[in-house]
C-alpha atoms as a PDB file:
ATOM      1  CA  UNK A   1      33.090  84.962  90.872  1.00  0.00           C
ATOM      2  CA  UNK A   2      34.612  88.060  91.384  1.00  0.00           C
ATOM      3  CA  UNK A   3      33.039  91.353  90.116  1.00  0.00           C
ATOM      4  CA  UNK A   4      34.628  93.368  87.496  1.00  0.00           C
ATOM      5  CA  UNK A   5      34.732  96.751  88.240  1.00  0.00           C
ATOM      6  CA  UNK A   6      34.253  97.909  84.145  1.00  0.00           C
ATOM      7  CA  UNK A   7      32.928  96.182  81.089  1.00  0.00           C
ATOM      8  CA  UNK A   8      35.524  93.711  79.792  1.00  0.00           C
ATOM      9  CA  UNK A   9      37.182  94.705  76.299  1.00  0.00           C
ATOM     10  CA  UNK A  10      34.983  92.263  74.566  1.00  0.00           C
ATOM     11  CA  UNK A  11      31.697  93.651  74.769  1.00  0.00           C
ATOM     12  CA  UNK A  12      32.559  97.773  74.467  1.00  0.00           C
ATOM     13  CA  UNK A  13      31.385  98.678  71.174  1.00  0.00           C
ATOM     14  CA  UNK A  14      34.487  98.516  68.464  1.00  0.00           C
ATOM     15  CA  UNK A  15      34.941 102.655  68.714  1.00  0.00           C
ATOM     16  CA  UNK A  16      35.279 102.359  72.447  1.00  0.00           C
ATOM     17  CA  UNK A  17      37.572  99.262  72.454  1.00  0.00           C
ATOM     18  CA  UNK A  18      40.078 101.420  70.405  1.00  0.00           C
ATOM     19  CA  UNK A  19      40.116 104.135  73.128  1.00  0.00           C
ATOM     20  CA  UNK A  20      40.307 101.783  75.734  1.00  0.00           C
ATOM     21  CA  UNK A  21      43.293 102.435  77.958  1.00  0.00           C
ATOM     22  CA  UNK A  22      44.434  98.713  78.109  1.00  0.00           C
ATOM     23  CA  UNK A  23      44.231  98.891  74.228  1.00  0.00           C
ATOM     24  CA  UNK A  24      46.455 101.887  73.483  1.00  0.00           C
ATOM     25  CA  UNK A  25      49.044 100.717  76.122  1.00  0.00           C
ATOM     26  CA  UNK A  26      49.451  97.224  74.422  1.00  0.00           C
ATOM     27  CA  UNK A  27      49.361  98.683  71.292  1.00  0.00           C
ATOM     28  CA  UNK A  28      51.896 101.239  71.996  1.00  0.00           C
ATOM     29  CA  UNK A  29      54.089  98.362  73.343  1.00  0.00           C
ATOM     30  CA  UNK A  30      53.875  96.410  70.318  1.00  0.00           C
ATOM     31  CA  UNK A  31      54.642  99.379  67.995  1.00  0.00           C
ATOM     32  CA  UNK A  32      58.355  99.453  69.973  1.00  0.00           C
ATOM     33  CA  UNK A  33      59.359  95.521  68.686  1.00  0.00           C
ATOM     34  CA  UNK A  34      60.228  94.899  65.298  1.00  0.00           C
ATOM     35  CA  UNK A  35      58.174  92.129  64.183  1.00  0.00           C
ATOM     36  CA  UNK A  36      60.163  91.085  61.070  1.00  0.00           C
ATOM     37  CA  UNK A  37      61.887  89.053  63.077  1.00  0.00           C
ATOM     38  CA  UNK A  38      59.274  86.398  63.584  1.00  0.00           C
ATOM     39  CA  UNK A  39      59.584  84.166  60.893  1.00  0.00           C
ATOM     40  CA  UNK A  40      56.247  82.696  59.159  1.00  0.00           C
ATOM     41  CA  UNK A  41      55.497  79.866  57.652  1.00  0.00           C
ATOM     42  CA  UNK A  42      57.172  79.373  54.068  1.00  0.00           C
ATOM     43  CA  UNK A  43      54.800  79.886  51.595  1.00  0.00           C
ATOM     44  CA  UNK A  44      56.055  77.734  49.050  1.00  0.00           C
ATOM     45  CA  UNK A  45      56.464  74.599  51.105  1.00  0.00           C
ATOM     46  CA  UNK A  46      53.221  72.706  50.363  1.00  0.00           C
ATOM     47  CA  UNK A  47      51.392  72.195  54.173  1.00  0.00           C
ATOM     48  CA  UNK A  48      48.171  70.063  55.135  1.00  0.00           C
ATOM     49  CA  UNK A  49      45.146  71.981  56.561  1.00  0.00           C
ATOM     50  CA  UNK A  50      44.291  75.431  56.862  1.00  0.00           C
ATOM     51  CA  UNK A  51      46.545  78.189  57.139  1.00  0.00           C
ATOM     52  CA  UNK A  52      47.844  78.935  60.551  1.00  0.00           C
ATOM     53  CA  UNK A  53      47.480  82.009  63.039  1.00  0.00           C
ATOM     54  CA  UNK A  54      50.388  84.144  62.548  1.00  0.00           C
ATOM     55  CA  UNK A  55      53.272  83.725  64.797  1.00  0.00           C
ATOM     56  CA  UNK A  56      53.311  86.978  65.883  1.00  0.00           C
ATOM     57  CA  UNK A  57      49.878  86.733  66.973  1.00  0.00           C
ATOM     58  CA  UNK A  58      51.423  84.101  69.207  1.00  0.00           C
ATOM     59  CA  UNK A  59      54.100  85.804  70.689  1.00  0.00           C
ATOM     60  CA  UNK A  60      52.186  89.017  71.200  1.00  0.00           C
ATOM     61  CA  UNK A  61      49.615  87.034  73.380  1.00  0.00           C
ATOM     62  CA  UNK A  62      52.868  85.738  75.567  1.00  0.00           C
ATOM     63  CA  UNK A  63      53.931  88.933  75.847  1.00  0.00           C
ATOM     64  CA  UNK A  64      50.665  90.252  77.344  1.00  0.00           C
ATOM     65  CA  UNK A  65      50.624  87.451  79.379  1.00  0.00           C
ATOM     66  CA  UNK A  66      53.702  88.134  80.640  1.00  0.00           C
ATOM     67  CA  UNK A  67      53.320  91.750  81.280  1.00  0.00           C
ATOM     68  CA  UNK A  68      49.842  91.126  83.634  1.00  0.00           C
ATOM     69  CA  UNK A  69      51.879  88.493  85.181  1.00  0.00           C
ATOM     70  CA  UNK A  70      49.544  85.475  84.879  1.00  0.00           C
ATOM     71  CA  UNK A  71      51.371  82.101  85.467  1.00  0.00           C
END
């Protein structure tokens, strides 16, 4: 296991977590894309099930994937 050298984002208290560093950066990224481009689901087209995660949630967690550049 390796050792992390600060609390992970996940257990800092919700205040902290929105000072976090890692937070504003990604959130500063984000702000610069113009999410109206991601289309959602059609609202009016009946669909099985639960509603979905947004689409943008998806993309945003490629993004951050790609940016720390895990495989």
């Amino acid at each position: 296991m390796i050792a992390c050298a600060s609390a992970p984002a996940q257990d800092l208290p919700i205040d902290r977590r929105e000072h976090a560093p890692v937070v504003q950066r990604y959130r500063a990224f984000f702000a610069c894309l113009d999410w109206s481009v991601i289309p959602e689901r059609d609202p009016r087209r009946p669909w099985p099930g639960s509603p979905p995660h947004p689409r943008a949630a998806y993309v945003k967690a490629l993004l951050s994937k790609l940016c720390e550049q895990k495989v």
